[in-house]
N, C-alpha and C. Protein backbone atom coordinates (compact mmCIF):
# COMPACT_ATOMS: atom_id res chain seq x y z
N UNK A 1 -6.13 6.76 -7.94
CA UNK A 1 -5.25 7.72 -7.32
C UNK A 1 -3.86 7.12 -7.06
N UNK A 2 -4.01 5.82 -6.62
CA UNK A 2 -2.18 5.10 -6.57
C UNK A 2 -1.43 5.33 -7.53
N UNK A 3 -2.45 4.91 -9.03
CA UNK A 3 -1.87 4.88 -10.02
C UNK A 3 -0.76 6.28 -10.43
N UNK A 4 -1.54 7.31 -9.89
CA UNK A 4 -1.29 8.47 -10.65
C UNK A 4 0.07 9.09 -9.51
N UNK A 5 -0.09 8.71 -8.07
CA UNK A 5 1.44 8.95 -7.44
C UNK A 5 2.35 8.14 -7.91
N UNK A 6 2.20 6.98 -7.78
CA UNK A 6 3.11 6.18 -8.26
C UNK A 6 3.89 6.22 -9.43
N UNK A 7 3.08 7.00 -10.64
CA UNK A 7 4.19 7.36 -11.96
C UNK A 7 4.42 8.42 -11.36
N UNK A 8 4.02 9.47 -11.38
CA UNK A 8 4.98 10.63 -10.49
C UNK A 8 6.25 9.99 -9.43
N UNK A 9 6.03 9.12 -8.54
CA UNK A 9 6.97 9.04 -7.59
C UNK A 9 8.22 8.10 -8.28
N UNK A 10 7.83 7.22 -9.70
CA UNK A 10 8.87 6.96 -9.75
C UNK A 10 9.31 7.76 -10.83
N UNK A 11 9.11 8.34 -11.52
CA UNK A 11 9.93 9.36 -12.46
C UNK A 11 10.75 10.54 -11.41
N UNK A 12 10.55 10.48 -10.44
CA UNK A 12 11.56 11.26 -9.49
C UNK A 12 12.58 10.78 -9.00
N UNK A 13 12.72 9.34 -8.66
CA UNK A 13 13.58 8.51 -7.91
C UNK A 13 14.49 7.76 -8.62
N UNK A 14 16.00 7.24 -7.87
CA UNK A 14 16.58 6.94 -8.82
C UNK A 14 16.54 5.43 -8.84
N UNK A 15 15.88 4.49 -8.28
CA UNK A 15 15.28 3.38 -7.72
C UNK A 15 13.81 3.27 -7.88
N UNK A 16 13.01 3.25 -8.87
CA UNK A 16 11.58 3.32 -9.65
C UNK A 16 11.29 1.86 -8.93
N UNK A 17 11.92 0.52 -9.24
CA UNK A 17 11.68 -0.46 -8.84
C UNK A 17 11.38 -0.68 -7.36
N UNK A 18 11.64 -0.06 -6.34
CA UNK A 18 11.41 -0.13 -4.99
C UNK A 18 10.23 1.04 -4.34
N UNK A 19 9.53 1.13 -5.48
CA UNK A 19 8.32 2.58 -5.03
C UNK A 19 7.19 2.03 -4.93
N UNK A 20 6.48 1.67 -3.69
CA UNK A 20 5.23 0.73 -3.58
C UNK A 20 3.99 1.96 -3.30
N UNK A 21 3.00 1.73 -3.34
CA UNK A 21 2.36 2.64 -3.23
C UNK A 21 0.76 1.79 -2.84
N UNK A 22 0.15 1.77 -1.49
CA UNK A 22 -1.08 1.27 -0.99
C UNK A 22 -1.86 1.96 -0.82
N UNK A 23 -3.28 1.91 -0.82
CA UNK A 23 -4.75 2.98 -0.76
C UNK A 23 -5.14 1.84 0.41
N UNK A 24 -5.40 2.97 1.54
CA UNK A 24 -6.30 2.20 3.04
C UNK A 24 -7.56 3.39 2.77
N UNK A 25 -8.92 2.62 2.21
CA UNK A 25 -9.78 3.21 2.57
C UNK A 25 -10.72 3.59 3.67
N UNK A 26 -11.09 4.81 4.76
CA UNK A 26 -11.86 4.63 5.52
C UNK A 26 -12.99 5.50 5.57
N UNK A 27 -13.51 5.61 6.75
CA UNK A 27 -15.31 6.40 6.21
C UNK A 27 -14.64 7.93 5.41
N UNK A 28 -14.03 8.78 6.40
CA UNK A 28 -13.83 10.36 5.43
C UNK A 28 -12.99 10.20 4.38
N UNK A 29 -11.66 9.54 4.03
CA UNK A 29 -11.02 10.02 3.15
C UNK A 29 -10.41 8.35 2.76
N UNK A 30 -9.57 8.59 1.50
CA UNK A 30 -9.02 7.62 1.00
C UNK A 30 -7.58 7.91 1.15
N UNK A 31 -6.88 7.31 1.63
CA UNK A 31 -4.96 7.63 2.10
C UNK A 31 -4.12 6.81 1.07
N UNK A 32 -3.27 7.36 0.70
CA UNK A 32 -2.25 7.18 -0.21
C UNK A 32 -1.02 6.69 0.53
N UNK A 33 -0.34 5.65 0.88
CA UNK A 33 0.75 5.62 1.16
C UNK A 33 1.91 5.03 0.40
N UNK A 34 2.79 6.20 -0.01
CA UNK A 34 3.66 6.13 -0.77
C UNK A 34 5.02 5.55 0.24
N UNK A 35 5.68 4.38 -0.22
CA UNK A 35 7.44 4.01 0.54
C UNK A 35 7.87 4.00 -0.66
N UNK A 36 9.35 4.55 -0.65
CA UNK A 36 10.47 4.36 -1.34
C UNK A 36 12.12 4.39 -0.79
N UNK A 37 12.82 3.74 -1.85
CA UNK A 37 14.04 3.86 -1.00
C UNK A 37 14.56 4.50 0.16
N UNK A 38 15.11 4.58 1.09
CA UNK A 38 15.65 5.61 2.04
C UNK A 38 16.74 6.71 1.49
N UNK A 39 17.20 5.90 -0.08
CA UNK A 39 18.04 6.43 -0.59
C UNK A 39 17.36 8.28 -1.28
N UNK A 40 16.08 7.55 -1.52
CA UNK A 40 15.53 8.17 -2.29
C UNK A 40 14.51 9.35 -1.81
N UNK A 41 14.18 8.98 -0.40
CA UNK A 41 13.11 9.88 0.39
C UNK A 41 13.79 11.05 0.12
N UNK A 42 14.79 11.93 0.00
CA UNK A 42 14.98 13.52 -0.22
C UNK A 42 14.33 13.69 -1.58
N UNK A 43 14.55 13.03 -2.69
CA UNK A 43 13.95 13.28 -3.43
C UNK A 43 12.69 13.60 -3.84
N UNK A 44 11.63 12.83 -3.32
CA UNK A 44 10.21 12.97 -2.74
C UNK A 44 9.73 13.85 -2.16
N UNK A 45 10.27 14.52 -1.08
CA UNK A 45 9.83 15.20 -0.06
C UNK A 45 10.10 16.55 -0.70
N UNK A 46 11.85 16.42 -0.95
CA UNK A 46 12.43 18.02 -1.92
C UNK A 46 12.66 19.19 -0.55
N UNK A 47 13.06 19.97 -1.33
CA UNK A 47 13.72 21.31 -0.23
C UNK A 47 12.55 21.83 0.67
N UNK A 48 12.41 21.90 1.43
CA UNK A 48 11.28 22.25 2.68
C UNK A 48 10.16 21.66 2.58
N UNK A 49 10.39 20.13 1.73
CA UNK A 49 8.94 19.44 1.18
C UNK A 49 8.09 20.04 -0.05
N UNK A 50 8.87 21.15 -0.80
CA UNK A 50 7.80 21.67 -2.01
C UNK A 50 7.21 20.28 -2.76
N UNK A 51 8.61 19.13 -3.13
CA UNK A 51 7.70 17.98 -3.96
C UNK A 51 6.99 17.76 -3.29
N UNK A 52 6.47 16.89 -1.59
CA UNK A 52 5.67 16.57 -1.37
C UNK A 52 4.52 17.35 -1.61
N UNK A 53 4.48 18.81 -1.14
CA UNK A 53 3.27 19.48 -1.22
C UNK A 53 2.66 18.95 -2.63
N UNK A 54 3.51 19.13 -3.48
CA UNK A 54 3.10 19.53 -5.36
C UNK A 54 2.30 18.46 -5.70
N UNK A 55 3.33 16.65 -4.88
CA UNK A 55 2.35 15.81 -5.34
C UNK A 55 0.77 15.95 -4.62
N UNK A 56 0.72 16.47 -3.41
CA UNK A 56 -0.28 16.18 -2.91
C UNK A 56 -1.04 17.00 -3.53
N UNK A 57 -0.78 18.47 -4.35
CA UNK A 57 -1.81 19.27 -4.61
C UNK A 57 -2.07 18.46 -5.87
N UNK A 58 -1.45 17.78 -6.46
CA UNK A 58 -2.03 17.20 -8.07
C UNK A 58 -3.29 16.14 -7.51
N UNK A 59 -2.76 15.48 -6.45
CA UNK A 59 -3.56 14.31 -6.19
C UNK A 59 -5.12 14.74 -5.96
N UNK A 60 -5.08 16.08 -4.82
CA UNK A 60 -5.91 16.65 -4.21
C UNK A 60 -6.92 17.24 -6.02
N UNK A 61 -6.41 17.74 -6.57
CA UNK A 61 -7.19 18.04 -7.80
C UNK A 61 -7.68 16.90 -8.58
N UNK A 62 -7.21 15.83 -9.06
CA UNK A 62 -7.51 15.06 -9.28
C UNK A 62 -8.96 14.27 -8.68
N UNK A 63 -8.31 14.40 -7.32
CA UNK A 63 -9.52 13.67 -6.38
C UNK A 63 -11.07 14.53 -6.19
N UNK A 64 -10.82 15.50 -6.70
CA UNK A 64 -11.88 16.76 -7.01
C UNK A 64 -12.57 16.16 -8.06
N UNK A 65 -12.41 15.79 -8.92
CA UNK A 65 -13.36 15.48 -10.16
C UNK A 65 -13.68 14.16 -9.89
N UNK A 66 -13.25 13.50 -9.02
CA UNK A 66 -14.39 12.53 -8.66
C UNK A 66 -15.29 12.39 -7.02
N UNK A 67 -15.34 13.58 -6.61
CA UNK A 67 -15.47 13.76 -5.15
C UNK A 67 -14.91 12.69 -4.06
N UNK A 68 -14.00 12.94 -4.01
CA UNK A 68 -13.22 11.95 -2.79
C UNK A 68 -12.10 13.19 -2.32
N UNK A 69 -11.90 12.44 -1.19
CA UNK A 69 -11.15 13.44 -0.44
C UNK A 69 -10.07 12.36 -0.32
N UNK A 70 -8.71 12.77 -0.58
CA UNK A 70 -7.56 11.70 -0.56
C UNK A 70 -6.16 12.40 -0.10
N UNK A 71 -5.42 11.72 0.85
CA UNK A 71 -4.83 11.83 1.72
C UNK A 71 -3.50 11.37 1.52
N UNK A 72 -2.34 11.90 0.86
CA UNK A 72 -0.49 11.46 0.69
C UNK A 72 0.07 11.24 2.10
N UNK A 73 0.46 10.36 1.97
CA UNK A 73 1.36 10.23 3.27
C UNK A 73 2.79 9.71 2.62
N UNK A 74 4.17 10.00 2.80
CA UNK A 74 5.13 9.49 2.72
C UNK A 74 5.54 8.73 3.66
N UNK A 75 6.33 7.62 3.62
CA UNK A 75 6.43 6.79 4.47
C UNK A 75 7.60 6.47 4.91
């Protein structure tokens, strides 16, 4: 699941090199935490957050075909 925000998050940003992306697993869900530039957080998030939602709904499907429940957080 990192893998798959992380090319999404840096094909959005104009700073790819500064996009870290960590998985904290615990008992219910697996969390995604995406940091990137400060320059770059509008980009990510987008006009009332639609990108964030969009990445989270890809992730959320994704995480469906292997039953896990996984959790975006921007940082």
């Amino acid at each position: 699941m990192s893998q798959l925000v992380e090319m999404i998050a840096k094909a959005l940003v104009d700073y790819p090199d500064r996009v870290t992306v960590k998985e904290v697993e615990n008992d219910q869900a697996l969390t995604v935490e995406l940091r990137v530039a400060p320059e770059d957080m509008g980009k990510v998030i987008g006009k009332q957050g639609r990108i964030a939602k969009a990445i989270r709904t890809v992730v959320k499907a994704a995480a469906v075909k292997e039953n896990k429940r996984v959790v975006v957080e921007i940082l």
